[in-house]
Protein backbone atom coordinates (compact mmCIF):
# COMPACT_ATOMS: atom_id res chain seq x y z
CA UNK A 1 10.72 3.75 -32.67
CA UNK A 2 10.82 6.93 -30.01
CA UNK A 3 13.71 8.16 -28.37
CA UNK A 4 13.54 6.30 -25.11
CA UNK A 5 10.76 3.21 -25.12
CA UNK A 6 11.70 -0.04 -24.68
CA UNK A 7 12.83 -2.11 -26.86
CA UNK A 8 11.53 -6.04 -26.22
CA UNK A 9 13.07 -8.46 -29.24
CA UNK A 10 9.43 -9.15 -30.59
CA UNK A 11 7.46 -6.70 -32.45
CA UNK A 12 4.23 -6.69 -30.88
CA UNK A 13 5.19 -4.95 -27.62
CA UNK A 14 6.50 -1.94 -29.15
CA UNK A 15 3.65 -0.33 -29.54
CA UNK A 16 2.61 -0.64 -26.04
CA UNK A 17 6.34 0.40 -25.20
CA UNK A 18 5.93 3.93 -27.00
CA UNK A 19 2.63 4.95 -25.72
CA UNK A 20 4.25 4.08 -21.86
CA UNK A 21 6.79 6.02 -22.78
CA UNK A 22 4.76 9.53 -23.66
CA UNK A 23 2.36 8.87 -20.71
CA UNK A 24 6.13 9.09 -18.66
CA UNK A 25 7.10 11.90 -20.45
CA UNK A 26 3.80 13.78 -20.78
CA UNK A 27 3.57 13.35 -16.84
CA UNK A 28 7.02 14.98 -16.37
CA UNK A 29 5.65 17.88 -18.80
CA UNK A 30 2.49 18.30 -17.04
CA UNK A 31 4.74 19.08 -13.64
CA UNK A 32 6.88 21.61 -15.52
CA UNK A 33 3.77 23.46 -16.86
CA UNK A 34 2.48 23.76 -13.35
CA UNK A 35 5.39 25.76 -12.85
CA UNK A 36 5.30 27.91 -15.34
CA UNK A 37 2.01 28.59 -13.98
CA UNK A 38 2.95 29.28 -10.42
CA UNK A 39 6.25 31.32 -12.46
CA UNK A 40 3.46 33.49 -14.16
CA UNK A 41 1.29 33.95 -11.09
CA UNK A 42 4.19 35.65 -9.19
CA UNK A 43 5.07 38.16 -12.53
CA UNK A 44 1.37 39.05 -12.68
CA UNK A 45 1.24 40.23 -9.47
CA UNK A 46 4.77 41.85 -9.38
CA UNK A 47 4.60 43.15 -12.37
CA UNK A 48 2.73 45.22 -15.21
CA UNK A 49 1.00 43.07 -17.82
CA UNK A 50 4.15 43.12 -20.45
CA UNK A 51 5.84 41.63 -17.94
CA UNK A 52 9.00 44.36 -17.63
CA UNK A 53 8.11 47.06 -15.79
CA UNK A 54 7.55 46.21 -11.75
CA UNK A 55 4.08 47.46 -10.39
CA UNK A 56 3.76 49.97 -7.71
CA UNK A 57 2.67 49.85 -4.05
CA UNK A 58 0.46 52.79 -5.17
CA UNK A 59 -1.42 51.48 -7.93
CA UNK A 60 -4.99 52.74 -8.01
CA UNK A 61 -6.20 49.19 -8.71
CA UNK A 62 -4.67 47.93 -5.24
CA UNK A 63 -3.57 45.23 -6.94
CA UNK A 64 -6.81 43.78 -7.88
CA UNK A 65 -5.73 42.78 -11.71
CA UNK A 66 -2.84 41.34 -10.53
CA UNK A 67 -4.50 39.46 -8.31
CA UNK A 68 -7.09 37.83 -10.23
CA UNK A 69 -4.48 37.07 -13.14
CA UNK A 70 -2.28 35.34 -10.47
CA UNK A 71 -5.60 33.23 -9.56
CA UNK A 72 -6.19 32.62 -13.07
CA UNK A 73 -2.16 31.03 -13.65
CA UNK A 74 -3.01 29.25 -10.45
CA UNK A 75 -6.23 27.54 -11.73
CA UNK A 76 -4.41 26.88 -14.53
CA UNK A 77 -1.45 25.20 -12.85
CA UNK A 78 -3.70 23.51 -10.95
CA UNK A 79 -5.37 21.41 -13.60
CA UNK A 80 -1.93 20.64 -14.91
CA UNK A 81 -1.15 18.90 -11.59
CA UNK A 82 -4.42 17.33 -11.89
CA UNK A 83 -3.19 15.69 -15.53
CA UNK A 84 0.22 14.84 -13.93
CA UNK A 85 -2.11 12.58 -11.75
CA UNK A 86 -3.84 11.00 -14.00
CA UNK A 87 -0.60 10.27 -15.65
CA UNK A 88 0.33 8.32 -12.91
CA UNK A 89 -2.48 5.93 -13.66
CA UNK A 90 -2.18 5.53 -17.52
CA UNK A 91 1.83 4.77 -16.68
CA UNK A 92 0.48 2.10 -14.22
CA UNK A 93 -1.83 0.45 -16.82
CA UNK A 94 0.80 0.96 -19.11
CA UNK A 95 2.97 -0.90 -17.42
CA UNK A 96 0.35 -4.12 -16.92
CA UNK A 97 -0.68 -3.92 -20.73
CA UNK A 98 2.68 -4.61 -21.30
CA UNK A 99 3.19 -7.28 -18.85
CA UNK A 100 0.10 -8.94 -19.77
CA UNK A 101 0.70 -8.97 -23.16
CA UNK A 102 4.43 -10.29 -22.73
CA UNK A 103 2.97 -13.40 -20.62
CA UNK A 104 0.06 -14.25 -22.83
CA UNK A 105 2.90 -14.29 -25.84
CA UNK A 106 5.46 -16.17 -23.27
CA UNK A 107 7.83 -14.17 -23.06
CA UNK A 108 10.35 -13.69 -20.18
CA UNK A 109 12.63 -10.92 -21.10
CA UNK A 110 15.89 -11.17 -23.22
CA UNK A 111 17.83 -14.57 -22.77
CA UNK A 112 20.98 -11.89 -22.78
CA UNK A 113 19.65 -10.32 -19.25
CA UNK A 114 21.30 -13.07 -17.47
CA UNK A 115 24.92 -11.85 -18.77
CA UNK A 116 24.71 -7.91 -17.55
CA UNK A 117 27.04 -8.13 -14.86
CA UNK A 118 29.81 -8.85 -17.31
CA UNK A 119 28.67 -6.68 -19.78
CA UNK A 120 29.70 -3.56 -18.11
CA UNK A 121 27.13 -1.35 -20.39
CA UNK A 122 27.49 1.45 -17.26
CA UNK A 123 31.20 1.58 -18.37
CA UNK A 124 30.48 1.47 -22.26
CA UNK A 125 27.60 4.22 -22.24
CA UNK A 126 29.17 7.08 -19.61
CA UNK A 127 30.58 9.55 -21.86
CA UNK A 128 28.94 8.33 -24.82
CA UNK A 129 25.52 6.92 -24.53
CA UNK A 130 24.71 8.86 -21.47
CA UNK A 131 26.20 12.58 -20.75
CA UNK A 132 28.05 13.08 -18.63
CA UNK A 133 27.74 9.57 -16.42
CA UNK A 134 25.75 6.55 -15.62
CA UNK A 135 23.96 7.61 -12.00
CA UNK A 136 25.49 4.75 -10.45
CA UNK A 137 21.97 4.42 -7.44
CA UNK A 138 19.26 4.36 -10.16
CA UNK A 139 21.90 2.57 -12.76
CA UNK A 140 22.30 -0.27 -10.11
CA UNK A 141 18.70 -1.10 -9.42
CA UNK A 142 17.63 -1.18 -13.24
CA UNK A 143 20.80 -3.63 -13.84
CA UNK A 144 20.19 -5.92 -10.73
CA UNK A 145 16.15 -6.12 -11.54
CA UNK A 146 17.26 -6.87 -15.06
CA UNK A 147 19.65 -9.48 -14.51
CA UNK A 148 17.73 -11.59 -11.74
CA UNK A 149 14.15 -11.23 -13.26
CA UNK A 150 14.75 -9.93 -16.63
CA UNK A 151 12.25 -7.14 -18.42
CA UNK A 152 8.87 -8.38 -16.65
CA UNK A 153 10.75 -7.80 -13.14
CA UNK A 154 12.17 -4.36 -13.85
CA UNK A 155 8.45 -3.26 -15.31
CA UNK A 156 6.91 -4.58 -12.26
CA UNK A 157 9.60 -2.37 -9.84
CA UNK A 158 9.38 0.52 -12.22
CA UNK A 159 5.66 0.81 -11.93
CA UNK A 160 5.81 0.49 -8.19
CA UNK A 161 8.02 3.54 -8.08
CA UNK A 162 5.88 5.54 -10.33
CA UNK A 163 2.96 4.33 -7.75
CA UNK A 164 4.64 7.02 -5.08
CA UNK A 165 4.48 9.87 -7.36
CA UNK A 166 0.58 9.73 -6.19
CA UNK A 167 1.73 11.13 -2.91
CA UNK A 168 3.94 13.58 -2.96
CA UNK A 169 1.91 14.98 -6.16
CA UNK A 170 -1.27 14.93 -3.86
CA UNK A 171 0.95 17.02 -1.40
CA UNK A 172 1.95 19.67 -3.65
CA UNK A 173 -2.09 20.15 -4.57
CA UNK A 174 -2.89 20.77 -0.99
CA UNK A 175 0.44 23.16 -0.85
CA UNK A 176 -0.87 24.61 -4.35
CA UNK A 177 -4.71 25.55 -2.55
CA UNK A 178 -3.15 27.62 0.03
CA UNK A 179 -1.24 29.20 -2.66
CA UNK A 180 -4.52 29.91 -4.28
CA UNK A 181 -6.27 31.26 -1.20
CA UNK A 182 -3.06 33.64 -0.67
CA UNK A 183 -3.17 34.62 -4.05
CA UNK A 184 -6.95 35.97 -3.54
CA UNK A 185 -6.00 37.52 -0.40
CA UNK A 186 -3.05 39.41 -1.99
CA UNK A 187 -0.80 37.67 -0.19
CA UNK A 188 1.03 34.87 -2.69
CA UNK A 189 4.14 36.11 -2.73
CA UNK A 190 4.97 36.78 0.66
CA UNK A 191 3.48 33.30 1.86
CA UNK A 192 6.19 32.07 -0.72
CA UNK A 193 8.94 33.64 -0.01
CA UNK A 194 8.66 33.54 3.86
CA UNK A 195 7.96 29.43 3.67
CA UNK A 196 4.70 30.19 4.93
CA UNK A 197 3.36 28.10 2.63
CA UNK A 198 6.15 25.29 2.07
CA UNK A 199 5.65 25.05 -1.78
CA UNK A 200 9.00 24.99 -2.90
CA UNK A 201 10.02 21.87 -0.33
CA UNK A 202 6.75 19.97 -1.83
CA UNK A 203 7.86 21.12 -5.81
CA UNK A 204 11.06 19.77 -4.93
CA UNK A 205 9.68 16.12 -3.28
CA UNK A 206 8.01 16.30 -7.00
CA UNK A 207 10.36 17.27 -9.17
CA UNK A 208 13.09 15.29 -7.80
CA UNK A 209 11.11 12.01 -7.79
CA UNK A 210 9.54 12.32 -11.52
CA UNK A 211 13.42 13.17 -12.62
CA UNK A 212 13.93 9.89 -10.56
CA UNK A 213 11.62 7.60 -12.21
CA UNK A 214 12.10 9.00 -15.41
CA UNK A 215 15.87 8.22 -15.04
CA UNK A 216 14.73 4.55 -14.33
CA UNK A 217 12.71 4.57 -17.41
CA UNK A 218 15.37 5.83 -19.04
CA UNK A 219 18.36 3.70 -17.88
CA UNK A 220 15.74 0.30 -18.13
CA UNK A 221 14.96 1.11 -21.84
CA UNK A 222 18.64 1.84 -22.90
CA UNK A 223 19.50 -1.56 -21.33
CA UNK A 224 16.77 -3.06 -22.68
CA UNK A 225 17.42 -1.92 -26.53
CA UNK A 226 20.63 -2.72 -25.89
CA UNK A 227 20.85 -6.29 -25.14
CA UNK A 228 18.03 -6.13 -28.27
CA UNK A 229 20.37 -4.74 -30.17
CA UNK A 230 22.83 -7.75 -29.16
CA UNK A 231 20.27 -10.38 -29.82
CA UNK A 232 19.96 -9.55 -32.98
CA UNK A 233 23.44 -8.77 -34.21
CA UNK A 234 22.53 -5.10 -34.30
CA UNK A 235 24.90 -2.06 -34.25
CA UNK A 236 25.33 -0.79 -30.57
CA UNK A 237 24.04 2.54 -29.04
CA UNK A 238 27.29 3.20 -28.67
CA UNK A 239 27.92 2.96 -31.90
CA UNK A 240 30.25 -0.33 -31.98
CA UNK A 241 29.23 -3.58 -32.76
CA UNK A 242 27.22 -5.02 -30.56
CA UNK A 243 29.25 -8.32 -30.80
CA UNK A 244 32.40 -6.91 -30.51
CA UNK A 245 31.57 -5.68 -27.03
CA UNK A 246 30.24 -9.48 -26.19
CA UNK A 247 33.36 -11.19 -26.98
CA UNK A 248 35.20 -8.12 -25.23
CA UNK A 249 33.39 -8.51 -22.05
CA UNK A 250 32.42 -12.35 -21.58
């Protein structure tokens, strides 16, 4: 089930799993469409409506339909930012519906955890489970929260990273509002471009923190399915059998 959720050995967390795993991803989406936003602010006031033809200084409008359609991409981004927000908080009670759930059941996490540091699974996915390599930073933090405190632990760390996406995303809104203010002005662009307004340093805190966590999520569920996978006697991701690779490794 999904493309990226976890995958705990008993059946009654992986519901839970998928919807945590499209609040992640619907987060990350939200971001992007702010973008676009900000990406069709600049173009409206640039250029003509069908986007091609760059307006003139001389335009007997002075600008003021550009303007206002820059405003209204800017609202709009806005309230995307807004959802990517509230993401953050259904990822967080995502993350304790799970955990709840997996201690009123009793479960600790896959007995297999225990065994990842001879495993190698960083060596056996690069290339072929994950193009073009394992990140070796975010790689090493899922492993080492997996194999001292098992699924439970890495959930718990996972949602306390997702936790700082409050503040840099907070950030970017107050960036975003002087953006909006520049926009009615006439003056978006320029503010931009001359890092008047510093919105491309706080888009970049954002963007390169969601790609972060996500890559956590991502790298935690593989390894997760994986030793699953292994459990159960299951063909590997990477297409081997999963007990091949135990008797290769241990």
């Amino acid at each position: 089930m999904g493309g990226k959720n976890h995958k705990p050995t008993k059946k009654p967390f992986l519901a839970l799993s998928a919807w945590l795993s499209l609040k992640v991803d619907e987060g990350l989406v939200h971001v992007h469409e702010a973008n676009i936003a900000l990406e069709r602010a600049f173009l409206a006031v640039c250029c003509s409506p069908d986007f091609l033809m760059p307006v003139s200084g001389g335009d007997s409008d002075n600008g003021l339909v550009g303007r206002r359609a820059a405003a209204e991409h800017l609202a709009r981004g806005e309230q995307r930012l807004q959802a990517s927000l509230s993401s953050i908080h259904e990822v967080l009670v995502g993350y304790e519906d799970l955990l709840n759930k997996m201690e009123e059941a009793g479960y600790s996490g896959n007995p297999l955890a225990q065994k990842l540091g001879q495993l190698a699974l960083a060596d056996r996915f690069t290339g072929v489970v994950i193009e073009p390599e394992v990140l070796d930073g975010p790689w090493r933090r899922v492993e080492t929260w997996m194999q001292y405190g098992n699924l439970p632990e890495a959930f718990r760390r996972e949602a306390e990273e997702f936790a700082r996406l409050r503040e840099v995303t907070e950030d970017l809104l107050r960036a975003w509002h002087k953006c909006q203010e520049a926009a009615e002005e006439g003056t978006l662009v320029d503010a931009v471009e001359t890092n008047t307004i510093p919105l491309r340093r706080h888009f970049a805190r954002l963007f390169s923190r969601r790609y972060y966590v996500a890559t956590l999520f991502l790298y935690s569920a593989l390894i997760s399915t994986e030793l699953a996978y292994m459990e159960q006697g299951l063909p590997s991701l990477t297409g081997k059998a999963c007990q091949d690779l135990m008797h290769a490794s241990i």
